[in-house]
C-alpha atoms as a PDB file:
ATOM      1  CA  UNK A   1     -50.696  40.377  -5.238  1.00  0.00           C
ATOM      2  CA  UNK A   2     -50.246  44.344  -4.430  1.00  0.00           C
ATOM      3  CA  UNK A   3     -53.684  44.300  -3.250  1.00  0.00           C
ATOM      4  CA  UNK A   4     -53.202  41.324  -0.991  1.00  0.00           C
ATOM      5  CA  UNK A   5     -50.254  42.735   0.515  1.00  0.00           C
ATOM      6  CA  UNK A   6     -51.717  46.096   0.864  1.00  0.00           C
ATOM      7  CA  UNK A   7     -54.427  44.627   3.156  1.00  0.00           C
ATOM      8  CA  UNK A   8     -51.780  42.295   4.735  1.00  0.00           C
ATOM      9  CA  UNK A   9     -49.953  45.528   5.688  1.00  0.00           C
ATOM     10  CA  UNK A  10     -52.936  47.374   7.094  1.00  0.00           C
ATOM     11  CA  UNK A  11     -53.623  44.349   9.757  1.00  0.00           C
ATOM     12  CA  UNK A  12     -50.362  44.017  10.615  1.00  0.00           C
ATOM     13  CA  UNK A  13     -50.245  47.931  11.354  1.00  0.00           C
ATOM     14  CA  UNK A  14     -53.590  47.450  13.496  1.00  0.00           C
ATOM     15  CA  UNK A  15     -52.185  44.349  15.278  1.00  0.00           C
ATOM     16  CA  UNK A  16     -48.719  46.426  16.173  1.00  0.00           C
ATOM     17  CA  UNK A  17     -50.735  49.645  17.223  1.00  0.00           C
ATOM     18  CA  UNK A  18     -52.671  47.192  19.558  1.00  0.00           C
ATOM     19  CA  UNK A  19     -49.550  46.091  20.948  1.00  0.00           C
ATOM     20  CA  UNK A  20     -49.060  49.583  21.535  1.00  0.00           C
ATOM     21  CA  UNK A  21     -51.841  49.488  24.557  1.00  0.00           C
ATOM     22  CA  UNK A  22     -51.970  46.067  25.400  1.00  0.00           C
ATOM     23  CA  UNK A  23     -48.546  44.318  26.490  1.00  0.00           C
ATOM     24  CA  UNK A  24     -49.066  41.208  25.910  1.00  0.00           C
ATOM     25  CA  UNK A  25     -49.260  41.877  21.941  1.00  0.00           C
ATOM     26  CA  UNK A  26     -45.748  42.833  20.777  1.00  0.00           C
ATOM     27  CA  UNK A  27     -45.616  45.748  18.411  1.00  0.00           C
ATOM     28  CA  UNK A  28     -42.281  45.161  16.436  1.00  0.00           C
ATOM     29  CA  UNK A  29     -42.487  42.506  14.691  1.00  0.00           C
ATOM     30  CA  UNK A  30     -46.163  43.550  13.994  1.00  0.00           C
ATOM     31  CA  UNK A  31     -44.510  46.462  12.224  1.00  0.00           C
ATOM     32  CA  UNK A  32     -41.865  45.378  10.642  1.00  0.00           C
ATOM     33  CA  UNK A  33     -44.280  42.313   8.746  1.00  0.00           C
ATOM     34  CA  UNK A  34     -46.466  45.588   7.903  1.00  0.00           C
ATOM     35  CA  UNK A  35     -43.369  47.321   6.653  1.00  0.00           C
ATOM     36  CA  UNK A  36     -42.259  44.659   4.752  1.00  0.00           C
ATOM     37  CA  UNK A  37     -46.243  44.143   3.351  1.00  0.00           C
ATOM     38  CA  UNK A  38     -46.303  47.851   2.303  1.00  0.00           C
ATOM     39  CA  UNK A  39     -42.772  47.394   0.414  1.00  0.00           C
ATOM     40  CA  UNK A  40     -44.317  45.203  -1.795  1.00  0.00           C
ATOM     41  CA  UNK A  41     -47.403  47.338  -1.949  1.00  0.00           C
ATOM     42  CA  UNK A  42     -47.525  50.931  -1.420  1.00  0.00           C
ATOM     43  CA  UNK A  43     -44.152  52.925  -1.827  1.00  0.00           C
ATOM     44  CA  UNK A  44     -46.162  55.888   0.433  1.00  0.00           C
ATOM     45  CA  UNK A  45     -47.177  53.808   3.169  1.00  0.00           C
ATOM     46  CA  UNK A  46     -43.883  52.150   3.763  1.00  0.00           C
ATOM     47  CA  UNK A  47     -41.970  55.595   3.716  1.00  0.00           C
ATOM     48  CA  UNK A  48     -44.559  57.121   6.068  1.00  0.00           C
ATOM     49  CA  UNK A  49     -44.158  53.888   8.236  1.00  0.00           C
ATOM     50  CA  UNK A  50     -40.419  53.592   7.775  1.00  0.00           C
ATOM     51  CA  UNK A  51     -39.957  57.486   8.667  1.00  0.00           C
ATOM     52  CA  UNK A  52     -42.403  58.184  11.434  1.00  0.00           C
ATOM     53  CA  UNK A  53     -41.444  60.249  13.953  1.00  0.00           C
ATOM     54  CA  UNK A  54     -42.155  57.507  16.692  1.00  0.00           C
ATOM     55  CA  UNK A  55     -42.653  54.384  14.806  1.00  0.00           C
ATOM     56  CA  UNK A  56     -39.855  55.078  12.493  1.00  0.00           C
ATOM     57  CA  UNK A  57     -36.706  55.117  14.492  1.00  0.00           C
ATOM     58  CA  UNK A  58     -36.922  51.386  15.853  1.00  0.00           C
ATOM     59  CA  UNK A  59     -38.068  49.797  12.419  1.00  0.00           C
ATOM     60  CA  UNK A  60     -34.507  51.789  10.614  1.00  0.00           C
ATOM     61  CA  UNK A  61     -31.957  50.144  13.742  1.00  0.00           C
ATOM     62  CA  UNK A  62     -33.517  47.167  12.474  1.00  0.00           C
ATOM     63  CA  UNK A  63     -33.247  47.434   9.617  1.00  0.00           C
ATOM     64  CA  UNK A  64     -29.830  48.912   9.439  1.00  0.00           C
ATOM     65  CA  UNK A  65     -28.224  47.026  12.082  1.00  0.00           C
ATOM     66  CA  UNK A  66     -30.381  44.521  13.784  1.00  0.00           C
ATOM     67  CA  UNK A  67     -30.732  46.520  16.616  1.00  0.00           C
ATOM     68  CA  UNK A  68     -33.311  45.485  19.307  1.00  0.00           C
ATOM     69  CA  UNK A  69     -33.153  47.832  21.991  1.00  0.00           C
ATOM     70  CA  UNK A  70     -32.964  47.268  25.865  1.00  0.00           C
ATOM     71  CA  UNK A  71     -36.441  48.206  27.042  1.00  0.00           C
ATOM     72  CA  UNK A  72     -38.049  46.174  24.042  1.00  0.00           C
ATOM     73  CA  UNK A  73     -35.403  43.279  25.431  1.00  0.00           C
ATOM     74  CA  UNK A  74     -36.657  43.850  28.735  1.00  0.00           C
ATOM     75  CA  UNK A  75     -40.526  44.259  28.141  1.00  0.00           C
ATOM     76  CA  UNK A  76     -40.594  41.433  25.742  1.00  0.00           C
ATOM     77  CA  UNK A  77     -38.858  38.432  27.797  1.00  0.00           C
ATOM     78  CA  UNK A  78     -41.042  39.689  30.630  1.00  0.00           C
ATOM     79  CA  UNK A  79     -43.606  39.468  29.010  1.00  0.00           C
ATOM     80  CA  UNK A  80     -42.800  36.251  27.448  1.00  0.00           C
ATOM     81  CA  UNK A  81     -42.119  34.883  30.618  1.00  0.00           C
ATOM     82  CA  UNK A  82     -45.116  35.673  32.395  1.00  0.00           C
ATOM     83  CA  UNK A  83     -47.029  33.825  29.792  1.00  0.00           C
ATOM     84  CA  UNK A  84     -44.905  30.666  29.982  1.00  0.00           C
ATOM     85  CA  UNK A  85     -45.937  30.850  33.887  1.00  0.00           C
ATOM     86  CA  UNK A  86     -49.593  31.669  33.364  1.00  0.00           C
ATOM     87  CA  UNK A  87     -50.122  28.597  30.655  1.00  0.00           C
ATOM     88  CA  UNK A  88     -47.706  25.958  32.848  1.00  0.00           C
ATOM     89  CA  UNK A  89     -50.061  26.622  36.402  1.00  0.00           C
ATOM     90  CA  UNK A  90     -53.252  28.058  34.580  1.00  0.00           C
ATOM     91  CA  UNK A  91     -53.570  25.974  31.518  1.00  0.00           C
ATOM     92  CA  UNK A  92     -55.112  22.778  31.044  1.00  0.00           C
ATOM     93  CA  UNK A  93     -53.384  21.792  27.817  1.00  0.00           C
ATOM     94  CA  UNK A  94     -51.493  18.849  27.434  1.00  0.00           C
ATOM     95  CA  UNK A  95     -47.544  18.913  29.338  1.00  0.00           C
ATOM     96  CA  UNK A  96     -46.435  18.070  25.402  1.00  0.00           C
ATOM     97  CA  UNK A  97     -48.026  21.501  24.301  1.00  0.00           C
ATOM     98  CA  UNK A  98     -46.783  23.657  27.321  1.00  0.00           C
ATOM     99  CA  UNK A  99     -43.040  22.445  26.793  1.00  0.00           C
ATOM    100  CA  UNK A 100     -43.509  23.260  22.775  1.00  0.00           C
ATOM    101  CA  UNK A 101     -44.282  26.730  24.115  1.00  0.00           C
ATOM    102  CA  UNK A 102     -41.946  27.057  26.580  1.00  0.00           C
ATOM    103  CA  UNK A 103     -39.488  26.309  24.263  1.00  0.00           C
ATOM    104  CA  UNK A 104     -40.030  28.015  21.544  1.00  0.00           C
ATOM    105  CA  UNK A 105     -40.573  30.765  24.155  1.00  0.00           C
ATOM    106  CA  UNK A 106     -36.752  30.340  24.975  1.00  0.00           C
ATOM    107  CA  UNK A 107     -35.890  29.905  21.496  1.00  0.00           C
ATOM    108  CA  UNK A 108     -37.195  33.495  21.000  1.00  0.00           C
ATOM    109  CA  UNK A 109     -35.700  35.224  24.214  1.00  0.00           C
ATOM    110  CA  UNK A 110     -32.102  33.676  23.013  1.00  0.00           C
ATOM    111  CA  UNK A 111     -32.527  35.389  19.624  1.00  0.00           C
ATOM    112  CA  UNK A 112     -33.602  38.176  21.222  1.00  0.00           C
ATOM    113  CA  UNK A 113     -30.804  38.380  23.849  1.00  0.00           C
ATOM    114  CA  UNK A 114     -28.483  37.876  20.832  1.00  0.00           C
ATOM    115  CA  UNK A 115     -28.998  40.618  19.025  1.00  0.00           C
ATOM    116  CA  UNK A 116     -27.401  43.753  20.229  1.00  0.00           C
ATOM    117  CA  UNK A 117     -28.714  46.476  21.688  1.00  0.00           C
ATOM    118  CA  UNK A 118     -27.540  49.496  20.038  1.00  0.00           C
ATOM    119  CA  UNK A 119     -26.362  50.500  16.873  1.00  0.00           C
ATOM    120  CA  UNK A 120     -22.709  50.208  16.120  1.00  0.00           C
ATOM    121  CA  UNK A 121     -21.611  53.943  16.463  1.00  0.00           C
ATOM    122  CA  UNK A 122     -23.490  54.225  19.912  1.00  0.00           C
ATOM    123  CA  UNK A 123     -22.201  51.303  20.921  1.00  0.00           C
ATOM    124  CA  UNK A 124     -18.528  52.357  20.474  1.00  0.00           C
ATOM    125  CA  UNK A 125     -19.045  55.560  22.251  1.00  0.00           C
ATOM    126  CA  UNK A 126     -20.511  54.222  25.627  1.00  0.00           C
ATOM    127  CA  UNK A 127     -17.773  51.848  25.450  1.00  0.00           C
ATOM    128  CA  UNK A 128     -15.219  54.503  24.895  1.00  0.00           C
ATOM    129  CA  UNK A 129     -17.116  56.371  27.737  1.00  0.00           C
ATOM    130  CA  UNK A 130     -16.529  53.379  30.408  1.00  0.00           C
ATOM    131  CA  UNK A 131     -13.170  53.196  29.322  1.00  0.00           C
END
């Protein structure tokens, strides 16, 4: 099973890296499955994942706090939405199948919305600051 999730860690690295350059890909959640893959693989990749200077930071809010930051809010309901638009006036799947994607679609950009937006200790300090 190592071996399998070695591999499963290495495309889900390449899938988020692509996400990197193309925006309709996300690169998150792409990351986080490969962190998760490498924790049950490779103790070396998911510390060099898990502490890389520009992958590293968002993967440890997550995974301290559950912290999904505003531009990755903003970029990924965008995003999101443009596709629900594209598929409902570009598609030529059945109405059943577009309103199974828009919802799940909105299903998504509530969690997403839910979860805040900074990490506790930053988020007490610009509240502090407005106060």
């Amino acid at each position: 099973m190592r071996h399998l999730f070695f591999i499963l860690g290495w495309v889900f690295f390449l899938l988020g890296f692509i996400g990197v350059f193309l925006p309709v890909m996300p690169t998150t959640p792409f990351m986080l499955l490969a962190l998760w893959s490498f924790a049950r693989s490779s103790e070396r990749f998911h510390n060099w994942l898990y502490h890389h200077p520009v992958l590293g930071p968002p993967l440890q809010q997550w995974h301290q706090y559950r912290v999904i930051p505003p531009i990755a809010k903003i970029l990924s309901i965008s995003f999101m939405s443009i596709s629900v638009i594209s598929i409902t006036l570009f598609s030529p799947l059945d109405s059943w199948i577009k309103w199974l994607i828009g919802l799940s679609m909105l299903l998504v950009a509530i969690f997403i919305l839910c979860m805040p937006s900074r990490p506790p200790q930053l988020a007490d300090k610009s509240t502090a600051k407005q106060e």
